[in-house]
Protein backbone atom coordinates (compact mmCIF):
# COMPACT_ATOMS: atom_id res chain seq x y z
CA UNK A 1 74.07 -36.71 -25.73
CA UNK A 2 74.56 -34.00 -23.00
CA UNK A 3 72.33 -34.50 -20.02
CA UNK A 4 70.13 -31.04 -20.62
CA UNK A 5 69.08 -32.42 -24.54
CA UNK A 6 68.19 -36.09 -22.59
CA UNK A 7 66.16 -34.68 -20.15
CA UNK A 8 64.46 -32.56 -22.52
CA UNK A 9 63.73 -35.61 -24.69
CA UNK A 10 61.94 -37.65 -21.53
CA UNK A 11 59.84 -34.86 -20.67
CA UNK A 12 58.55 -33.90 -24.53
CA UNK A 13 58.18 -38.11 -24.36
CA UNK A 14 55.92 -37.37 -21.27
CA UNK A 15 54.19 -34.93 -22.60
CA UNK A 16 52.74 -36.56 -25.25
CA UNK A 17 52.34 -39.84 -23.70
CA UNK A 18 50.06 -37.74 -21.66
CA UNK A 19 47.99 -36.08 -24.41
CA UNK A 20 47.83 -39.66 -25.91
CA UNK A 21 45.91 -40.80 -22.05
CA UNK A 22 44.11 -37.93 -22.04
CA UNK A 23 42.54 -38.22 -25.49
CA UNK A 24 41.77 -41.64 -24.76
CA UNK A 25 40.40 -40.53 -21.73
CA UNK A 26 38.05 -38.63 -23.11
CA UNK A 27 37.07 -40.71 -25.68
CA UNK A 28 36.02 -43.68 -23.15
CA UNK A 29 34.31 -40.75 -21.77
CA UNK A 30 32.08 -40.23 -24.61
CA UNK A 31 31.45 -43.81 -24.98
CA UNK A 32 30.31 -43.98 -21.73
CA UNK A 33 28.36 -40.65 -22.24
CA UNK A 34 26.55 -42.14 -25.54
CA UNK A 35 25.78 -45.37 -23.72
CA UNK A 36 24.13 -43.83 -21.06
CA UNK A 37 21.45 -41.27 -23.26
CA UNK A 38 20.97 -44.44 -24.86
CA UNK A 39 19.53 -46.38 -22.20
CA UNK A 40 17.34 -43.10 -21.43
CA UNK A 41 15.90 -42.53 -24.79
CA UNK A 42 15.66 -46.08 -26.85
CA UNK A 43 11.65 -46.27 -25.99
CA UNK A 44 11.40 -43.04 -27.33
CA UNK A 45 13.27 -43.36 -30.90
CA UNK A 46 10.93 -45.17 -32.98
CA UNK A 47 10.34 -46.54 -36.51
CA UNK A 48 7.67 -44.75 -38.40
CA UNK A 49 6.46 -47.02 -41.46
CA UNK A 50 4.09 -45.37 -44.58
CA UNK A 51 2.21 -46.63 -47.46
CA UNK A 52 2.35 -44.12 -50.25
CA UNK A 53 0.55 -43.84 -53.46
CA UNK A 54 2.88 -42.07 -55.68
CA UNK A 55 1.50 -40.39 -59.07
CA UNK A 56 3.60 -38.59 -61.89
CA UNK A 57 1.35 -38.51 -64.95
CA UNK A 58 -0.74 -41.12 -65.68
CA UNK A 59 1.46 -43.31 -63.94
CA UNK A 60 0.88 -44.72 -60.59
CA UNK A 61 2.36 -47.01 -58.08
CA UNK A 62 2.42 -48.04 -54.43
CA UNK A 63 5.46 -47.80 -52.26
CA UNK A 64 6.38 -48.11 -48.80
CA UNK A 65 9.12 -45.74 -46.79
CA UNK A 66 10.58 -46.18 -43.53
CA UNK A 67 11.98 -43.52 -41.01
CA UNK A 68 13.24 -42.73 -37.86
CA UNK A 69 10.74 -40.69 -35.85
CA UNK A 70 11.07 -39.33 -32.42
CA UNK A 71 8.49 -39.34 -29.79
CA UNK A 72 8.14 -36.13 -28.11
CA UNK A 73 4.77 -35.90 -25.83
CA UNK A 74 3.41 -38.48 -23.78
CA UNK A 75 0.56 -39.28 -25.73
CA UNK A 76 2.29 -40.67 -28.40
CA UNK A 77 3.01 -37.79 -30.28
CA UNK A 78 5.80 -38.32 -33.35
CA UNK A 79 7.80 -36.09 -35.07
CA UNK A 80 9.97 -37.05 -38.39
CA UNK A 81 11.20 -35.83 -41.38
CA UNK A 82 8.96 -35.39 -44.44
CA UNK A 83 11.38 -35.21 -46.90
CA UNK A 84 12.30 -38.79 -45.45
CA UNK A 85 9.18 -40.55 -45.05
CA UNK A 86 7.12 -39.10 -48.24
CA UNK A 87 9.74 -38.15 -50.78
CA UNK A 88 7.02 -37.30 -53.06
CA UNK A 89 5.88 -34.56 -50.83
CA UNK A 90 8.44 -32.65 -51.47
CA UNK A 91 9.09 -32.59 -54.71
CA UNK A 92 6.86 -29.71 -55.93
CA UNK A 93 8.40 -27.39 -53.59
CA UNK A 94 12.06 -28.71 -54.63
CA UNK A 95 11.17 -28.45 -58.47
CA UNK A 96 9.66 -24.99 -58.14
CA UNK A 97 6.63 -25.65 -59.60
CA UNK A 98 8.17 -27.49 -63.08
CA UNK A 99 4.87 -29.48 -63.98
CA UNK A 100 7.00 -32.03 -66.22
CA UNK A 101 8.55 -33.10 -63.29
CA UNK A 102 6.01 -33.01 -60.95
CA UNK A 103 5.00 -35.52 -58.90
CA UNK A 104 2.42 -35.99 -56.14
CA UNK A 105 1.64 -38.80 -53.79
CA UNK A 106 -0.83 -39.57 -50.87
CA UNK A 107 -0.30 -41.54 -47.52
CA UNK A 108 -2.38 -44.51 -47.69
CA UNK A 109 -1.71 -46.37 -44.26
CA UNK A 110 0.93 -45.05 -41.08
CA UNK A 111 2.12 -46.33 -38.39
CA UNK A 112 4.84 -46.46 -35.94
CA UNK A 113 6.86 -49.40 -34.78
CA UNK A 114 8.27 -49.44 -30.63
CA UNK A 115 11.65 -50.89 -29.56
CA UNK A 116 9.55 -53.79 -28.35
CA UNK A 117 8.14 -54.08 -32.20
CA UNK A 118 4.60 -53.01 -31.34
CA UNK A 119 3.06 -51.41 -34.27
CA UNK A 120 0.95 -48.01 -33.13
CA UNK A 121 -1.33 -46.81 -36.17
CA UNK A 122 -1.10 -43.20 -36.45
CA UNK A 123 -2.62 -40.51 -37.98
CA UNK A 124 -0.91 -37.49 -39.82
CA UNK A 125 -1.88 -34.33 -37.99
CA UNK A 126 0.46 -31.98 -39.52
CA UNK A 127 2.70 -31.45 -42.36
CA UNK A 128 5.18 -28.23 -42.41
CA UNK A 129 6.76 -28.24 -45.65
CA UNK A 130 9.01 -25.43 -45.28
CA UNK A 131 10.41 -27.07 -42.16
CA UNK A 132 10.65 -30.60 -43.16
CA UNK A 133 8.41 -31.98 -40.39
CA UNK A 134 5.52 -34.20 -40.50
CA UNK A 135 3.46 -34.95 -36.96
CA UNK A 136 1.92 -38.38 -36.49
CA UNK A 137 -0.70 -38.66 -33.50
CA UNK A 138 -1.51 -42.84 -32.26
CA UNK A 139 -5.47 -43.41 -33.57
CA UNK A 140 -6.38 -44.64 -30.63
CA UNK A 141 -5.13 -43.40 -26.85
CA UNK A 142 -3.11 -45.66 -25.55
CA UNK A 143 -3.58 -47.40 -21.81
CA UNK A 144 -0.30 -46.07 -20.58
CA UNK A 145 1.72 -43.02 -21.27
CA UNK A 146 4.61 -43.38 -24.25
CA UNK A 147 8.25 -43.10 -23.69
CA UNK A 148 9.28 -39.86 -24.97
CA UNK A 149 11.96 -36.99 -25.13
CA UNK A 150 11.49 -33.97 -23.28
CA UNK A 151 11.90 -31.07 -25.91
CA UNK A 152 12.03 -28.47 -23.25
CA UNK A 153 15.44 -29.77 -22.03
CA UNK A 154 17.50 -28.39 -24.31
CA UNK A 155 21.08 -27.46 -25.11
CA UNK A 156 22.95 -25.15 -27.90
CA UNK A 157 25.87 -26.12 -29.04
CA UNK A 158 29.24 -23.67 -29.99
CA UNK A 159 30.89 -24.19 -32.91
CA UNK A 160 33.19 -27.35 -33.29
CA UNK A 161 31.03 -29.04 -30.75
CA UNK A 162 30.35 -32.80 -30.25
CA UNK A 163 27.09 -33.84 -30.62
CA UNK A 164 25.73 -37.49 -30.92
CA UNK A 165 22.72 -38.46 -33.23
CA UNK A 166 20.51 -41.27 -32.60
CA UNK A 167 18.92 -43.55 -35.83
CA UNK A 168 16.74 -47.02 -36.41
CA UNK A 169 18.57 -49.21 -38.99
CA UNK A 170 16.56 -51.02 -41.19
CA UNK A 171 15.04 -54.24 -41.10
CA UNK A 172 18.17 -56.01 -42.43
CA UNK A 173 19.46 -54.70 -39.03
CA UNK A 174 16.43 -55.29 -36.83
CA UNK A 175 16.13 -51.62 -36.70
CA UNK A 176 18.69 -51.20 -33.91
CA UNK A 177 19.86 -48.31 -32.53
CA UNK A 178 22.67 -46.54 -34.75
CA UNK A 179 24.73 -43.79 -33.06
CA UNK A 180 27.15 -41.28 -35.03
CA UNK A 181 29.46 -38.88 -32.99
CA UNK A 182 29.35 -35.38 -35.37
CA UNK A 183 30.82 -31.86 -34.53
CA UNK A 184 28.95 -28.31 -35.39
CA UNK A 185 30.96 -27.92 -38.25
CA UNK A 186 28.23 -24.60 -38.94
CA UNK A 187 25.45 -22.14 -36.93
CA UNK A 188 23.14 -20.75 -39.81
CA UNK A 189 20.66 -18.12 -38.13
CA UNK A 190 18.88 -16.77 -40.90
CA UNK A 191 16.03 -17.29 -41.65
CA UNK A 192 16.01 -19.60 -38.58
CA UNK A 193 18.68 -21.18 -36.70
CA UNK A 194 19.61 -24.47 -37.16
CA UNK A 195 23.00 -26.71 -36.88
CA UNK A 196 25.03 -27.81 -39.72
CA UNK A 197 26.73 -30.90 -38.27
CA UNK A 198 30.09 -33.06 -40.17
CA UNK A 199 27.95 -35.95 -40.54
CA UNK A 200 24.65 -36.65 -41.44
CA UNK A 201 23.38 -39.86 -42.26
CA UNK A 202 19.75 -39.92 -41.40
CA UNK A 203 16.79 -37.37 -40.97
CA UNK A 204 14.11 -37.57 -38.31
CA UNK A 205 16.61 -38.18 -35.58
CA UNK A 206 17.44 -36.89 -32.21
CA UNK A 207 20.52 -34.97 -31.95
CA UNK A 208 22.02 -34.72 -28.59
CA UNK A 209 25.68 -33.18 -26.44
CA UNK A 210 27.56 -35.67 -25.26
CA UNK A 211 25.97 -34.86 -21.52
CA UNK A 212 23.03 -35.50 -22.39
CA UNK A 213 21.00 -32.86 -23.69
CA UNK A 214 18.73 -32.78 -26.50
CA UNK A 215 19.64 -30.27 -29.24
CA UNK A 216 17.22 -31.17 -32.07
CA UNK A 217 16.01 -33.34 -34.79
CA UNK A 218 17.81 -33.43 -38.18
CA UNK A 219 16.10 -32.15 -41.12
CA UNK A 220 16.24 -31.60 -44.34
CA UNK A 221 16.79 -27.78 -45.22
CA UNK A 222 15.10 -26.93 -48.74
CA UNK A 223 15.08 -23.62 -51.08
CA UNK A 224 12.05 -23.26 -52.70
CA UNK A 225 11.05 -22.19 -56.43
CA UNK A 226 13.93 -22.66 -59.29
CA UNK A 227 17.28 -21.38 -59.51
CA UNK A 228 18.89 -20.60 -62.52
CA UNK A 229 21.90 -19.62 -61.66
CA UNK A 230 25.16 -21.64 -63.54
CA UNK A 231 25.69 -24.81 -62.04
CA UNK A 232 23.04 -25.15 -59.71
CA UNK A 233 21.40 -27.72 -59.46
CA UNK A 234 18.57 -30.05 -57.11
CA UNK A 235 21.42 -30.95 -54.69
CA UNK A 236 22.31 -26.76 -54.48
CA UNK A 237 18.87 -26.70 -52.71
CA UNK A 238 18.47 -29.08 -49.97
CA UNK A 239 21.20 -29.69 -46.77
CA UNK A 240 20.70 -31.52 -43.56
CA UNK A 241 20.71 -29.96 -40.51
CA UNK A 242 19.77 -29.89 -36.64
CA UNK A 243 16.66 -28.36 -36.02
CA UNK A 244 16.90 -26.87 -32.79
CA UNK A 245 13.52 -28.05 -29.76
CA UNK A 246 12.18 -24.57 -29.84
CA UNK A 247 11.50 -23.98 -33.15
CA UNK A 248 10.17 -27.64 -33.10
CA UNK A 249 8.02 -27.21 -29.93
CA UNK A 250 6.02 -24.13 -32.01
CA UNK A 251 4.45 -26.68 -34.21
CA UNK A 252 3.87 -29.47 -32.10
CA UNK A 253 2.07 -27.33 -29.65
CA UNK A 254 -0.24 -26.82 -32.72
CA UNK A 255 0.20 -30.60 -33.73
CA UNK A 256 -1.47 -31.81 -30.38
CA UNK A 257 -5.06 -30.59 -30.89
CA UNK A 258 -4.95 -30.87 -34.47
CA UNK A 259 -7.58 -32.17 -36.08
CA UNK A 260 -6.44 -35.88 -38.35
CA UNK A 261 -5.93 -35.62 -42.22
CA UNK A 262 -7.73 -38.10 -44.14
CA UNK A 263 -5.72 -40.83 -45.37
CA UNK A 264 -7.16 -41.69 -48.90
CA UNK A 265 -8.58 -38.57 -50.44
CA UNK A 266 -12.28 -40.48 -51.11
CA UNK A 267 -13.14 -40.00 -54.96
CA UNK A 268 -15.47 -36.99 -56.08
CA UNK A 269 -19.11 -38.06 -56.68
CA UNK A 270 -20.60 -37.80 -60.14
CA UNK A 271 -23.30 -36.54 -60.13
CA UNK A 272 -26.13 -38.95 -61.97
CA UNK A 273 -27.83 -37.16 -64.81
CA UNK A 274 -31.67 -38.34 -65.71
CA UNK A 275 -31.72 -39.98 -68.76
CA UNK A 276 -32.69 -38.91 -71.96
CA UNK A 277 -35.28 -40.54 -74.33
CA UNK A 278 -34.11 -40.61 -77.53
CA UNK A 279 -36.03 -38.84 -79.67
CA UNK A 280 -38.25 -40.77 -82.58
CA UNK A 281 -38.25 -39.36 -85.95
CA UNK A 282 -41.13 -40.64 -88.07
CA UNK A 283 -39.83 -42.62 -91.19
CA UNK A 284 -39.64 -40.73 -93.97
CA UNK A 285 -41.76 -41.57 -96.88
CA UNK A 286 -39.98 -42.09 -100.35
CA UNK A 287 -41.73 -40.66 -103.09
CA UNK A 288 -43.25 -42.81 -105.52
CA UNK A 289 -41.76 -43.40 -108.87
CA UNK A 290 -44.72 -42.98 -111.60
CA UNK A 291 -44.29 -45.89 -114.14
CA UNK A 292 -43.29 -44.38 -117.31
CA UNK A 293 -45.86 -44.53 -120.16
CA UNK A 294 -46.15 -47.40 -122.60
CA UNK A 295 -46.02 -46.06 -125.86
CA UNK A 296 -49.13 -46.06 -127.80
CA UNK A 297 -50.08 -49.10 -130.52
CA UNK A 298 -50.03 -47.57 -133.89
């Protein structure tokens, strides 16, 4: 092997043991990134538990849902997905309006669960169908102000970005903290601009760069009304995505004074109608058969 080709050889060995560092570089970097928004933002990523009565038909049943919700104003304010935490919600908006499909439901208790497992009651203050986003306000105020992230420091990512998204497991998994490293695989800016990210596995969650800003909450994108066009089909019409803080902060600027919906929709009153007296016929009299004639004694 002449001398030139063997020095060639060492420094294309170099070279890539040097890509292989600096890859692992930056990964240890991201880890280290990931660990740190973390720490910042754990308080603030919360557990957002619902009773729903869901009706289809004469058929009814109770069920419970759990979601990851974010908080995102001092005062306790939570946002999360609606398509997540009252499937049934959604459903006449997804089936267009079929009416032997549709089902309806109604939110009969809510509350949120901290990282320390304190459960908050909460009222629903806003719903935004079109968006995916449901608003839950604590019932009572609380004594000290909540944990929460700050919407108005925000980032937007370029295409083929890195962005990290924050989830509570379930109970099985003592609703730790799950953390999935995604890239923009997509910008969609009409109607609105959201993120379409490589990996999705929960809505309701805070999406954020790996330095630490907040980019949005991932939620479920929906088409409305049917679609009859070959092949389509209920999966054609809904795709996660990263809902970017300013589009989000419209709403909850509304969500803060808004005024709480009623849990239980409280039965309509009948009203009582006076009774009637039945009214008394007088017996009708038979008529009288007239005894037939004896005949006469010759």
């Amino acid at each position: 092997m002449s001398k030139n080709r063997k020095s060639y050889i060492i420094a294309l060995m170099a070279a890539v043991l040097a890509a292989g560092c600096c890859a692992i570089s930056r990964a240890d970097e991201v880890a280290e990134s990931s660990r740190k928004i973390y720490e910042a933002n754990k308080d603030a990523i919360v557990t957002v538990e619902m009773v729903i009565e869901m009706s289809m038909d004469s058929d009814k049943r109770e069920t419970k849902s759990n979601s990851t919700g974010v908080i995102i104003d001092p005062s306790g304010l939570v946002i999360t997905s609606l398509a997540e935490s009252n499937p049934g919600d959604m459903s006449e908006r997804l089936m267009g309006g079929d009416s032997s499909m549709q089902m309806t439901s109604k939110v009969i208790d809510a509350k949120i669960r901290l990282s320390d497992n304190t459960e908050v009651p909460v009222d629903i203050v806003l719903r935004d169908r079109d968006l995916d986003m449901v608003f839950l306000r604590p019932k009572k105020a609380a004594d000290q102000p909540f944990k929460y992230i700050d919407l108005s420091q925000s980032a937007a990512p370029l295409l083929m970005d890195q962005t990290l998204t924050f989830s509570r497991l379930g109970q099985i998994a003592n609703r730790s903290i799950s953390i999935s490293l995604n890239r923009v695989s997509a910008i969609v800016t009409k109607p609105r601009l959201c993120y379409v990210v490589s990996n999705i596995n929960s809505l309701g969650c805070p999406s954020f760069t790996t330095d630490g800003k907040i980019v949005g909450i991932t939620l479920l994108r929906t088409s409305a009304g049917r679609d009859d066009s070959s092949g389509s089909s209920i999966y054609d019409k809904m795709l996660p995505v990263i809902l970017p803080c300013a589009t989000i902060q419209n709403a909850a600027a509304q969500a803060k004074t808004a005024s709480p919906e009623k849990a239980v929709e409280a039965p309509a009153k009948t009203a009582v109608k006076p009774a009637i007296k039945p009214v008394v016929k007088p017996p009708v009299k038979k008529p009288s058969k007239t005894p037939a004639k004896k005949p006469a004694a010759k």
